[in-house]
Protein backbone atom coordinates (compact mmCIF):
# COMPACT_ATOMS: atom_id res chain seq x y z
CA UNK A 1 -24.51 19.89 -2.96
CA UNK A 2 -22.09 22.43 -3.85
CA UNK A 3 -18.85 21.57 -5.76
CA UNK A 4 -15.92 23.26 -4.59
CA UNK A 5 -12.71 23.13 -7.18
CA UNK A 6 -10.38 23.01 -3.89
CA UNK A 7 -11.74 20.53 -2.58
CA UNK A 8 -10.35 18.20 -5.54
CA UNK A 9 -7.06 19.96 -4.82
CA UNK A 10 -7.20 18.38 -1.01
CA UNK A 11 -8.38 15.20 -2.06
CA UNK A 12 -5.31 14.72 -4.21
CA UNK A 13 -2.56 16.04 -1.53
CA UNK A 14 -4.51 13.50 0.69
CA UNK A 15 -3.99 11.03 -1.83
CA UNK A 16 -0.38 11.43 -1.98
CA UNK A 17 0.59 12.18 1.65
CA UNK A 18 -0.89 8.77 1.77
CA UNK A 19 1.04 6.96 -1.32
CA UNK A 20 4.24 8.68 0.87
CA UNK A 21 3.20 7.26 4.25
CA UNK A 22 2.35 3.82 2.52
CA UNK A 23 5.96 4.16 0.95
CA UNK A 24 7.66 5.03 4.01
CA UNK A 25 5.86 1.74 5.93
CA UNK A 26 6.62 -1.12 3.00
CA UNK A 27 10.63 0.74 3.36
CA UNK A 28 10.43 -0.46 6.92
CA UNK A 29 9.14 -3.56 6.50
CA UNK A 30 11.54 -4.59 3.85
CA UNK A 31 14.63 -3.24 5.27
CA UNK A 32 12.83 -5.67 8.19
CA UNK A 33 12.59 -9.05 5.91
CA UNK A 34 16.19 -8.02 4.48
CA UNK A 35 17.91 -7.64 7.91
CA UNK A 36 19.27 -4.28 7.04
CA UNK A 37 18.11 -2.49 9.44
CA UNK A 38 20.66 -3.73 11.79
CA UNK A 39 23.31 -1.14 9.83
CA UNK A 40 21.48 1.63 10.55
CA UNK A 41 19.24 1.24 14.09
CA UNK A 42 19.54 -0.22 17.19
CA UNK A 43 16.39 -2.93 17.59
CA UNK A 44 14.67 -0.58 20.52
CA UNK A 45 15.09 2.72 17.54
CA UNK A 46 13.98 0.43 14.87
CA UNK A 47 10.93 -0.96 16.34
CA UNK A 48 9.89 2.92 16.95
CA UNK A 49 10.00 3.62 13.79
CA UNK A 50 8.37 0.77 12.44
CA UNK A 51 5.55 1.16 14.53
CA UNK A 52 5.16 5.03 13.82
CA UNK A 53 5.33 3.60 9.94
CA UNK A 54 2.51 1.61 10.60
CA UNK A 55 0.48 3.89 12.57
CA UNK A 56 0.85 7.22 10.19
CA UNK A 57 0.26 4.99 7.01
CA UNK A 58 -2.75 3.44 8.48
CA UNK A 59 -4.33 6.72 9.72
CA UNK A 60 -3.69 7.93 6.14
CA UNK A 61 -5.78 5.18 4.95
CA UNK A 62 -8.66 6.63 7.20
CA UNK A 63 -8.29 10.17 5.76
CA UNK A 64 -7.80 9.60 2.55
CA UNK A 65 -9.53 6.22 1.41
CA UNK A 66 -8.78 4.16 -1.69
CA UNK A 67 -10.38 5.00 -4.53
CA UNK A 68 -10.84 1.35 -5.81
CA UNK A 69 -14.03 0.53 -7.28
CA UNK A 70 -15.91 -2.47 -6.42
CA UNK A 71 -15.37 -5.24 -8.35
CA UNK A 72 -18.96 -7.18 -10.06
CA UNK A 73 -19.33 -10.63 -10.35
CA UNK A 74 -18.85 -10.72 -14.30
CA UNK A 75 -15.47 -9.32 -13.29
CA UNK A 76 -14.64 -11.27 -10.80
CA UNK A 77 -15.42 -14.50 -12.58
CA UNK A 78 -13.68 -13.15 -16.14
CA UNK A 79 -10.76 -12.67 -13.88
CA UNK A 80 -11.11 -16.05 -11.73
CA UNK A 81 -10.87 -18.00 -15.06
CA UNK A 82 -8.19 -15.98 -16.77
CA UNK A 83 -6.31 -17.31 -13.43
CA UNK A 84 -7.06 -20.63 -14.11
CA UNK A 85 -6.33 -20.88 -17.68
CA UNK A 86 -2.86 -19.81 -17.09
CA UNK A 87 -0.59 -22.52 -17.07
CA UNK A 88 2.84 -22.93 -14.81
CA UNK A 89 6.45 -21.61 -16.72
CA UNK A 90 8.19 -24.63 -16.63
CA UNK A 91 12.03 -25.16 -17.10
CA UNK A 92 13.99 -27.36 -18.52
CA UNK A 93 15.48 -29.72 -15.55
């Protein structure tokens, strides 16, 4: 297979168009959770936009996938007990 340098150069403008898009959706959904929205949208304009959030980040996903690396079990179990080892913050009552 042939390696072409530009194609590294898409692959990254992918990856970012699709950090923006992700951006642009978790925006939404707080100003959602924080009631904000109501200052700047009516609920039929908000919804719209919400949706078209949701539906441009998640295409992004299908262009430009993650690049996480699957996890092994030696990881997942090194991880599993650091979890349980940590213990609560507690406060003073």
């Amino acid at each position: 297979m042939s390696y072409w340098p530009s194609s590294q150069a898409l692959e990254l403008a992918a990856r970012k168009w699709r950090a923006l898009a992700e951006r642009r959706r978790a925006h939404f959904v707080e100003l959602y959770h924080s009631g904000r929205w109501k200052r700047y949208y009516s609920e039929e304009q908000f919804l719209a936009r919400l949706r078209e959030a949701i539906r441009v980040s998640e295409r992004w996903a299908e262009i430009a996938p993650s690049l996480a690396r699957p996890s092994t079990e030696v990881e997942t179990a090194a991880s599993t007990a650091a979890a349980a080892a940590v213990e609560p913050v507690r406060t003073a009552a």
